[in-house]
Structure formats: structure tokens, C-alpha cells
N, C-alpha and C. Protein backbone atom coordinates (compact mmCIF):
# COMPACT_ATOMS: atom_id res chain seq x y z
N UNK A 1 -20.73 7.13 15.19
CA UNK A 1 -20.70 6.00 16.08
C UNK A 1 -21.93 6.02 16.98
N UNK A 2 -22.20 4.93 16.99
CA UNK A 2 -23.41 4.98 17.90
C UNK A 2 -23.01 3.87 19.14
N UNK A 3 -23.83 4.13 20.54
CA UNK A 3 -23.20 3.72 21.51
C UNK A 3 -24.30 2.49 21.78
N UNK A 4 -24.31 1.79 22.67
CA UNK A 4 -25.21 0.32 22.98
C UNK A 4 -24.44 0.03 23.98
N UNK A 5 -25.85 -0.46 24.93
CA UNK A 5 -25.44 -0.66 26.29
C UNK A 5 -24.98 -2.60 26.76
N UNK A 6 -24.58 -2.92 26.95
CA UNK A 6 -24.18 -4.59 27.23
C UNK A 6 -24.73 -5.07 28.71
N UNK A 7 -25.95 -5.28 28.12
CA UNK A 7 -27.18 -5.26 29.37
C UNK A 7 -26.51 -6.13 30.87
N UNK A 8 -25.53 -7.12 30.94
CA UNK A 8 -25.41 -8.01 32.00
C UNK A 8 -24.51 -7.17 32.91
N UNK A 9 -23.25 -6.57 32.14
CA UNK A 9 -22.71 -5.55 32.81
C UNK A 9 -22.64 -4.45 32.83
N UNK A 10 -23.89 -3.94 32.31
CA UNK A 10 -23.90 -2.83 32.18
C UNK A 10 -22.92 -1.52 31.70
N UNK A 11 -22.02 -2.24 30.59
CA UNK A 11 -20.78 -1.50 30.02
C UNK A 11 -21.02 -0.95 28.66
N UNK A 12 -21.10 0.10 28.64
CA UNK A 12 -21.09 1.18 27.09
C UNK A 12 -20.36 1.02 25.61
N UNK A 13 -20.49 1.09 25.03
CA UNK A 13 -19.74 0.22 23.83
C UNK A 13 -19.93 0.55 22.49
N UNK A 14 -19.26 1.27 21.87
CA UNK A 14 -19.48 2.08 20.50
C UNK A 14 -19.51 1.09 19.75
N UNK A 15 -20.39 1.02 18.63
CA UNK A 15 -21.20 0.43 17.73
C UNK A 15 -20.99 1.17 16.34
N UNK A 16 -20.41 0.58 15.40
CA UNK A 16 -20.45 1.63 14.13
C UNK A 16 -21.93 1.32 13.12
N UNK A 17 -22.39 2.35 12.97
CA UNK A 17 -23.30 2.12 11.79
C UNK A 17 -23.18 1.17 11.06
N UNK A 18 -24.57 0.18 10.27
CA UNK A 18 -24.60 -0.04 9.11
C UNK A 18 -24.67 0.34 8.45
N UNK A 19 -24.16 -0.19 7.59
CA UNK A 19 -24.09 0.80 5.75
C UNK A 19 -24.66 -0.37 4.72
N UNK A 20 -25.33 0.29 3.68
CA UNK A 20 -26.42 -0.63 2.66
C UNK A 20 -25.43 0.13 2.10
N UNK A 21 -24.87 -1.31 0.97
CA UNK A 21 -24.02 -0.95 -0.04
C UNK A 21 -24.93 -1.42 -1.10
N UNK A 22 -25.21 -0.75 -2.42
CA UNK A 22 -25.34 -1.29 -3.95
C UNK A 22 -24.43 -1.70 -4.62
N UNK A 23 -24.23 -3.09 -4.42
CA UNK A 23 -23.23 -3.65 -5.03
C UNK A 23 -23.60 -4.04 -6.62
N UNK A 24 -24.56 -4.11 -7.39
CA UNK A 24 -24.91 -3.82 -8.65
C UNK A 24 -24.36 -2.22 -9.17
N UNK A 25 -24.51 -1.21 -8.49
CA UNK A 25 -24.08 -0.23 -8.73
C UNK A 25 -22.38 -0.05 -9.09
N UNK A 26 -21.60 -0.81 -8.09
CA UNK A 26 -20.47 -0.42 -7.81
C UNK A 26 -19.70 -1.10 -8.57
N UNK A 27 -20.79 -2.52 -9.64
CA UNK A 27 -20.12 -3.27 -10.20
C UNK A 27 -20.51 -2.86 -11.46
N UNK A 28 -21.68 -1.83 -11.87
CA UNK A 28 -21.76 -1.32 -13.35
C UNK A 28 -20.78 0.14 -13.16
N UNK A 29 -20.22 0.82 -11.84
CA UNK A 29 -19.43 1.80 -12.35
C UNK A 29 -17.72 1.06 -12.42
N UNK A 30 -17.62 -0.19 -12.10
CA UNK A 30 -16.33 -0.77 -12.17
C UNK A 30 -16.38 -1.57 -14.08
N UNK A 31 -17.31 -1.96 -14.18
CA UNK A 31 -17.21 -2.45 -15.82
C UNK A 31 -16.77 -0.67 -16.55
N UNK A 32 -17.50 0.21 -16.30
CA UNK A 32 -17.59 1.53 -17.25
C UNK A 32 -15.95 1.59 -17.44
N UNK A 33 -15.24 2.13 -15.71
CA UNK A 33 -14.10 2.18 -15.79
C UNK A 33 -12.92 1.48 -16.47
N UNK A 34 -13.68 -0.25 -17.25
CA UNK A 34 -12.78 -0.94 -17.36
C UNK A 34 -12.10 -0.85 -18.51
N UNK A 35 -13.80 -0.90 -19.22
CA UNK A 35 -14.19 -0.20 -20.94
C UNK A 35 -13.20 1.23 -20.96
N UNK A 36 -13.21 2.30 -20.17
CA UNK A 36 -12.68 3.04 -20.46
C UNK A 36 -10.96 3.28 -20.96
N UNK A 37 -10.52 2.28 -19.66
CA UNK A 37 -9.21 1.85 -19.61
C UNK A 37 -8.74 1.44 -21.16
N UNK A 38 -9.92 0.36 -21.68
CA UNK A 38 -9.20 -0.48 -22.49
C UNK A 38 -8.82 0.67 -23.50
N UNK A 39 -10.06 1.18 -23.64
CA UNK A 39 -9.88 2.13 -24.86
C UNK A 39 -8.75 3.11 -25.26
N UNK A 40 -8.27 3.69 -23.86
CA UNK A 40 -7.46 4.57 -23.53
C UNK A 40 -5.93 3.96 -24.09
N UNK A 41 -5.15 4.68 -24.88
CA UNK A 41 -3.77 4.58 -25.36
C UNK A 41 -3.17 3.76 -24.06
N UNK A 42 -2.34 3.23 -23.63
CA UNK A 42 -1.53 2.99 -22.40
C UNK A 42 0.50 2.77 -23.15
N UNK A 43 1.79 3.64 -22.64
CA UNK A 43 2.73 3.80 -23.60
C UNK A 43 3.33 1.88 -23.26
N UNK A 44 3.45 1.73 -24.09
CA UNK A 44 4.59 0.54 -24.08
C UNK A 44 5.24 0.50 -23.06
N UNK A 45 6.35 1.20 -22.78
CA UNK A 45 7.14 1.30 -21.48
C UNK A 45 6.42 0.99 -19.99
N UNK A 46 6.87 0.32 -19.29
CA UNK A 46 6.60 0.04 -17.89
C UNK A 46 7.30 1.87 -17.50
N UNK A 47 8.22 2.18 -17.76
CA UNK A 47 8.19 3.36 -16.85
C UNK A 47 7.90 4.31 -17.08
N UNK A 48 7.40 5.69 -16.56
CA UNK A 48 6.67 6.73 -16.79
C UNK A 48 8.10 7.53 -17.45
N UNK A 49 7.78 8.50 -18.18
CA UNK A 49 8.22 9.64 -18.90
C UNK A 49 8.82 10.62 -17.42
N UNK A 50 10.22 10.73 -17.53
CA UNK A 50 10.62 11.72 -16.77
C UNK A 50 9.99 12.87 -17.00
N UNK A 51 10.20 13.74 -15.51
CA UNK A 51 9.34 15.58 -15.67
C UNK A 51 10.14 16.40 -16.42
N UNK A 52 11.36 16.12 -15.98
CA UNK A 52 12.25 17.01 -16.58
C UNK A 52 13.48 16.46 -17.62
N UNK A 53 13.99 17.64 -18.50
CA UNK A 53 14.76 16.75 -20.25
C UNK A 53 16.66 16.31 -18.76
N UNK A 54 17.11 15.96 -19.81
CA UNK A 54 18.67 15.59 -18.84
C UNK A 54 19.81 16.99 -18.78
N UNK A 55 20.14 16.55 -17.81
CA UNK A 55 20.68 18.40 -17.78
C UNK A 55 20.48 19.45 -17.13
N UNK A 56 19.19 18.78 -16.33
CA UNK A 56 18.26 19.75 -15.82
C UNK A 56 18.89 20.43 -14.64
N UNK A 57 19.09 21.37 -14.31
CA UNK A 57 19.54 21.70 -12.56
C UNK A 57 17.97 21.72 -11.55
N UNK A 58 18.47 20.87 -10.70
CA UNK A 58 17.30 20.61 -9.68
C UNK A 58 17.44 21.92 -8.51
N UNK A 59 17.05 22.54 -8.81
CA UNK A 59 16.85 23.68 -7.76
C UNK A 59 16.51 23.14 -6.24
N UNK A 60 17.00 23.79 -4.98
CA UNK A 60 16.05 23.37 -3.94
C UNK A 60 15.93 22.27 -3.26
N UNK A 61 16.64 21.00 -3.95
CA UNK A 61 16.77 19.77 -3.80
C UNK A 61 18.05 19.50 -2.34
N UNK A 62 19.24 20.02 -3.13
CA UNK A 62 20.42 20.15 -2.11
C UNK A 62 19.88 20.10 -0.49
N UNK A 63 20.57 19.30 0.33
CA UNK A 63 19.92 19.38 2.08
C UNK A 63 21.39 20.00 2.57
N UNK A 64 22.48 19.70 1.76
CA UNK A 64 23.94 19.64 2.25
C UNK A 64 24.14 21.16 2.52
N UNK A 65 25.11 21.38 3.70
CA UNK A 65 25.36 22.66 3.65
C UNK A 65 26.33 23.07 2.78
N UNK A 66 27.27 22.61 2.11
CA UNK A 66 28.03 23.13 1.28
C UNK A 66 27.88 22.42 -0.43
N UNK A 67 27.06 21.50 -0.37
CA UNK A 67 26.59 20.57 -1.34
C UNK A 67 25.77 21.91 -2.61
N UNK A 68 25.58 21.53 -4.33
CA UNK A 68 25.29 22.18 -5.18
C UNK A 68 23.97 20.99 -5.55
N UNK A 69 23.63 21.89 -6.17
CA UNK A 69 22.37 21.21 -6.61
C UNK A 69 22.51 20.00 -7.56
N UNK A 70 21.64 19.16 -7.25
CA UNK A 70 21.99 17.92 -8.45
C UNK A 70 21.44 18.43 -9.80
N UNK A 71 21.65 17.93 -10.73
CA UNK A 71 21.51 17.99 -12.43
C UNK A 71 20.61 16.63 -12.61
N UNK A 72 19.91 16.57 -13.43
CA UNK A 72 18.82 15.41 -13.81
C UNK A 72 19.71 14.91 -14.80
N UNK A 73 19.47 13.06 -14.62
CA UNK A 73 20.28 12.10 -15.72
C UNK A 73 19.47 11.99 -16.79
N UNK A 74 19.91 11.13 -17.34
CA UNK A 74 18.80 10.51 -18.41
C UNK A 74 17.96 9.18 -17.35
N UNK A 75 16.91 8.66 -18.12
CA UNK A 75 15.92 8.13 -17.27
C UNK A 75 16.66 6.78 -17.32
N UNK A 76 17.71 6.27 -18.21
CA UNK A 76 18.16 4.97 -18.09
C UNK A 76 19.09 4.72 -16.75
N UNK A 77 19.83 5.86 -16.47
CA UNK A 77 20.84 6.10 -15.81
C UNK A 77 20.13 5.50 -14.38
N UNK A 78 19.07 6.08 -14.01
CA UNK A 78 18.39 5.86 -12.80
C UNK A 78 17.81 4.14 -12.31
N UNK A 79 17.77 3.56 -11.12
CA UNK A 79 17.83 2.28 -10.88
C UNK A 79 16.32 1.95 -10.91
N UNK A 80 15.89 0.67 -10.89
CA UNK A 80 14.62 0.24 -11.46
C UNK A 80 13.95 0.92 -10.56
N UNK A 81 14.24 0.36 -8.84
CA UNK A 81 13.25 0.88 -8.11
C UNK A 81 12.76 2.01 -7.97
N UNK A 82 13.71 2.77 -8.22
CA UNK A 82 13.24 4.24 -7.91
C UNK A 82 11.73 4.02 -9.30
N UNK A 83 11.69 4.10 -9.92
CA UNK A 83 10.11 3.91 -10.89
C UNK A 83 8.95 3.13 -10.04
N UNK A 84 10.03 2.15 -9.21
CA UNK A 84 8.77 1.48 -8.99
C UNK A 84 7.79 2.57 -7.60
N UNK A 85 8.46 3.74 -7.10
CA UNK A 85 7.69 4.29 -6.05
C UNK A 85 6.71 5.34 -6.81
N UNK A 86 7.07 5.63 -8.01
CA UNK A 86 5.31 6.04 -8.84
C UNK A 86 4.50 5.54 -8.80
N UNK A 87 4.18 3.27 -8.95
CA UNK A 87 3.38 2.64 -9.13
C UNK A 87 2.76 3.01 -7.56
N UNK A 88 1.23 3.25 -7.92
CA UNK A 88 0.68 3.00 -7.05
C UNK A 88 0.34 2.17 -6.29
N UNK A 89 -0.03 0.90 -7.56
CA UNK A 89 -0.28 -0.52 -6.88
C UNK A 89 0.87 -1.29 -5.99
N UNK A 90 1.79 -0.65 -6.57
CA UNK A 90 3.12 -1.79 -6.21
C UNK A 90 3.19 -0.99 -4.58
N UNK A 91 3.21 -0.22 -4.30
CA UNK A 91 2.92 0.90 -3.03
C UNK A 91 2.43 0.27 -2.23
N UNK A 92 0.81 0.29 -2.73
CA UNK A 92 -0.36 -0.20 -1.83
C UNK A 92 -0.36 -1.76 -1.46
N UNK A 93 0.13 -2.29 -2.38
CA UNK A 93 0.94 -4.07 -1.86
C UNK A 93 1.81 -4.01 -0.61
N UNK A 94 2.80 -2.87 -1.02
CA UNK A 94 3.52 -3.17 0.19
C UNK A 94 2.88 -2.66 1.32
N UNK A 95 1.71 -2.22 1.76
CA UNK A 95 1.30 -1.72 3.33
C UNK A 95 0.16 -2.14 3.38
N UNK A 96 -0.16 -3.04 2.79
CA UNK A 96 -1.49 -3.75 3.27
C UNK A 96 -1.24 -5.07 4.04
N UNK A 97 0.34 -5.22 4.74
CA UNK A 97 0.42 -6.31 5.50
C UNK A 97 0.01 -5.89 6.83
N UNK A 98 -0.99 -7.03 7.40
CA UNK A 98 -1.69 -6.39 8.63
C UNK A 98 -0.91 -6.31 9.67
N UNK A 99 -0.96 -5.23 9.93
CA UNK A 99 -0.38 -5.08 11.33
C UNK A 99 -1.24 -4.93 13.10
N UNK A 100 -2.36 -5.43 12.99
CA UNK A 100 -3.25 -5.22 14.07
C UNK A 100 -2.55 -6.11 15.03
N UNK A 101 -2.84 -6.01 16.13
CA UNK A 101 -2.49 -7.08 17.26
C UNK A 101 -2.80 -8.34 17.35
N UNK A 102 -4.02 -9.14 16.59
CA UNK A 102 -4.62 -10.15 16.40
C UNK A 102 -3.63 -10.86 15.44
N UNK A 103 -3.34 -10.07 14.46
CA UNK A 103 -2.36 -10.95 13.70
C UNK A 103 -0.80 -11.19 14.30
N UNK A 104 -0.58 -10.21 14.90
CA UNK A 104 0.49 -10.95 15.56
C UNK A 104 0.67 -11.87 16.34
N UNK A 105 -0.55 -12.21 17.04
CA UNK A 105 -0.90 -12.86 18.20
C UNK A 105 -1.04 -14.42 17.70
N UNK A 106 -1.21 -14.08 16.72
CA UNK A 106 -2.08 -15.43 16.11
C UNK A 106 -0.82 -15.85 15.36
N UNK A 107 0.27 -15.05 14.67
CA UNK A 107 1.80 -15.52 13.85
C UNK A 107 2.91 -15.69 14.79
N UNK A 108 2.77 -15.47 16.00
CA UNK A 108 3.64 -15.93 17.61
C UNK A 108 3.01 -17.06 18.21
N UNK A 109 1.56 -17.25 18.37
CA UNK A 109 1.04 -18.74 18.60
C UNK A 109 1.61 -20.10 17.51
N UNK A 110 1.82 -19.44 16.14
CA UNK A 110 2.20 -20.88 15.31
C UNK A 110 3.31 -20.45 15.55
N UNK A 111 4.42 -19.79 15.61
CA UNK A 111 5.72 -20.10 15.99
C UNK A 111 6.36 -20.64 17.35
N UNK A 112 5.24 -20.59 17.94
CA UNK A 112 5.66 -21.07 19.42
C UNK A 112 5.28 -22.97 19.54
N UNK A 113 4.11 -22.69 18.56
CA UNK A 113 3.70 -24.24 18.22
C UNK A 113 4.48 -25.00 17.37
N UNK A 114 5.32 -24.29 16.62
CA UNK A 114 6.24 -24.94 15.69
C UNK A 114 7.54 -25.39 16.75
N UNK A 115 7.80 -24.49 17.37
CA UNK A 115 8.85 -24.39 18.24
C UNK A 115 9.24 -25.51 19.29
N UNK A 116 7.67 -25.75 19.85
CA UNK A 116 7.20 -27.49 20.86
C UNK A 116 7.00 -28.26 19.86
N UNK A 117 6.37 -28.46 18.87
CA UNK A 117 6.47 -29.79 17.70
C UNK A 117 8.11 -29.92 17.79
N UNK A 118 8.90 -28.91 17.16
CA UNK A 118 10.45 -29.57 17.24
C UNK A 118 11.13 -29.64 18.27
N UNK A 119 10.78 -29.22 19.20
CA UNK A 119 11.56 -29.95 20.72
C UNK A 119 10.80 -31.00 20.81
N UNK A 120 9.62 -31.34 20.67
CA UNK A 120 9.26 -32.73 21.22
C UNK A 120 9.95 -33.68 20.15
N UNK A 121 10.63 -33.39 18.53
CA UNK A 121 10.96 -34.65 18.05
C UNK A 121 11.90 -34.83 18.02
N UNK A 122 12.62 -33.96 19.00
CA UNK A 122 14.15 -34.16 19.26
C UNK A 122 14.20 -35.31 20.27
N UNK A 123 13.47 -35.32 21.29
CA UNK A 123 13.30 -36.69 22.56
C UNK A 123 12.64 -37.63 22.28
């Protein structure tokens, strides 16, 4: 971080670096990766291959104090979502809703504006 001074009031103010991106670069190592992908086997199934066969005793797992360890099902047995917390993407969808203060600020201004549009077309 670099600091810069705000000459009128004389107030200090961290400044982040520029950065020179090669965006030709970043877009011939994103084609390589793509080529690679295609090439690559990918299984039929949307869901990944369980770790362990059915039957399994899960060691270590148990939190209960008098509780035994669970046994692994078969992979049908188990509910969709639980697969879906392997996907990475499906993950990273869900927490990329912004949460900064600006956006809230700005999704409470149109609800407050929505709020006076329909009281005013009630009178």
C-alpha cells in the first residue's frame, strides 16, 4: 500500500498499487486450459465417485457421547445436495453475493422508494 497525501486537507490515505495485467497472456493460458479440458475423459455422472465402498465404518466421525460410529451407504441412498457441496462452482455462486455496505445501502434506498411510490397510490 502506498500512502498519498489529499493536499486541501491535508488527510493521509492509502492508495493501492497499480498492477499491468497481460491480458493476451491470461487469455492464451485460458484457451491451453480449455483444449486441455476438452481432451480430458470427464465420467458421465454429475456426481463424483464415493471415497469409501458401502459398509464402511466411519471411524472418528461420532460427536455423540454415547452415539457409535456411522457405516457408509451406498451413494444413491444419500440426498442430492449433499454432492452438490463438492461442486466448487456451485459453492463459489453461492458467496459471491455482495455483501459490502454500498450494496445494502443502495437495496434499502429502492425499497424505501418502492415503499413511497405505493403509499402515494393509495391517496
Amino acid at each position: 500500500m502506498f500512502l498519498q497525501l489529499a493536499r486541501p486537507l491535508g488527510i493521509v490515505r492509502r492508495v493501492a498499487p497499480r498492477i499491468q495485467c497481460n491480458f493476451h497472456y491470461a487469455a492464451v493460458i485460458r484457451n491451453a486450459e480449455a483444449t486441455s479440458e476438452k481432451e480430458s475423459v470427464k465420467p458421465t455422472s454429475s456426481r463424483p465417485a464415493s471415497s469409501v465402498p458401502k459398509g464402511t465404518v466411519l471411524k472418528g466421525i461420532n460427536y455423540l457421547k454415547d452415539g457409535k460410529d456411522p457405516v457408509a451407504l451406498d451413494d444413491s441412498e444419500y440426498p442430492d445436495w449433499l454432492w452438490d457441496l463438492l461442486d466448487e462452482k456451485k459453492q463459489k455462486q453461492k458467496t459471491t453475493r455482495p455483501s459490502n455496505r454500498q450494496y445494502h445501502r443502495k437495496k434499502n434506498r429502492e425499497a424505501i422508494k418502492a415503499m413511497n411510490f405505493m403509499k402515494d397510490k393509495k391517496t
